[in-house]
Protein backbone atom coordinates (compact mmCIF):
# COMPACT_ATOMS: atom_id res chain seq x y z
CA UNK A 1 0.00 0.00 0.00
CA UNK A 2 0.89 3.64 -1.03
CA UNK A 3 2.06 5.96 1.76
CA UNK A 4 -0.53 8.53 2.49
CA UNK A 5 0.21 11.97 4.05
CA UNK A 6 -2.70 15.13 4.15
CA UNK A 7 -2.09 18.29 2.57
CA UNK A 8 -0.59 19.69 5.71
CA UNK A 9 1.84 16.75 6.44
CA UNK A 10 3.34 17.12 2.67
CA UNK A 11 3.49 20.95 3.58
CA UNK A 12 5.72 20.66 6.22
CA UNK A 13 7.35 17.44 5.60
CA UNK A 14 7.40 18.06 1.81
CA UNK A 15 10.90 16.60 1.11
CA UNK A 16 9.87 12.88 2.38
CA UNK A 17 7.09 12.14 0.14
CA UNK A 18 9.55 13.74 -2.97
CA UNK A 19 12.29 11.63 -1.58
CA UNK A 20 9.89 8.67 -2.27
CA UNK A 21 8.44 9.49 -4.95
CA UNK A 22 11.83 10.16 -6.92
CA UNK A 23 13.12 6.61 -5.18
CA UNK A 24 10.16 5.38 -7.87
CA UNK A 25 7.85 4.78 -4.83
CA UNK A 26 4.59 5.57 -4.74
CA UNK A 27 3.22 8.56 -3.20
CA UNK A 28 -0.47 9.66 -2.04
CA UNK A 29 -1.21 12.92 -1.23
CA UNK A 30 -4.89 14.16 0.21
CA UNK A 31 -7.01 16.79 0.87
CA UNK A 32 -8.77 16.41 4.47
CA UNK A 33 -12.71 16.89 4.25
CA UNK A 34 -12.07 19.72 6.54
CA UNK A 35 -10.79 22.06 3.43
CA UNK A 36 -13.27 20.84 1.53
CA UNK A 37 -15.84 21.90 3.72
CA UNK A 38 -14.37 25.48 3.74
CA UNK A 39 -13.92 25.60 0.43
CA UNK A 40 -18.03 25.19 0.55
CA UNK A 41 -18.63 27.54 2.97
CA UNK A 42 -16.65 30.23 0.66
CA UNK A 43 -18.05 28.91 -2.38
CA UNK A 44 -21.32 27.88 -1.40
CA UNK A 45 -22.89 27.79 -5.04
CA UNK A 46 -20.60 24.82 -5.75
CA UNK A 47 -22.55 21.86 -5.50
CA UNK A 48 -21.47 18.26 -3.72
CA UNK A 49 -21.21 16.70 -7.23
CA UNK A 50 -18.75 19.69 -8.77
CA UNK A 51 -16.77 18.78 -5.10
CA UNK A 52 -16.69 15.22 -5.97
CA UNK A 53 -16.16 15.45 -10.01
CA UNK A 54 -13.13 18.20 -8.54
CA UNK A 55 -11.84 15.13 -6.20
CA UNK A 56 -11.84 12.50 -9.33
CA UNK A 57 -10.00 14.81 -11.41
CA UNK A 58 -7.46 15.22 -8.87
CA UNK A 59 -7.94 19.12 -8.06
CA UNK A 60 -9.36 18.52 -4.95
């Protein structure tokens, strides 16, 4: 199984998950629910199915 890290983890630890990735490993990186749901509150015309289409093409 892939290592996983949230946005915040590959923030501040950035240069392990690159380290891994260039050792041909691969790497996961996430977005926690948590910025999704601000992103809603912000954006509150965007509907569940735009967040999840946004998820499955990776911007999310």
């Amino acid at each position: 199984m892939s290592p996983t890290f949230n946005i915040g983890d590959a923030k501040t630890r950035l240069s392990h998950p690159v380290t891994q990735a260039g050792e041909g490993r691969d790497v996961i990186i996430i977005r926690t629910i948590e910025l999704l749901r601000r992103e809603r509150k912000e954006h509150p015309s965007v509907s569940a199915v735009e967040i999840r289409a946004a998820r499955d093409e990776g911007r999310a």
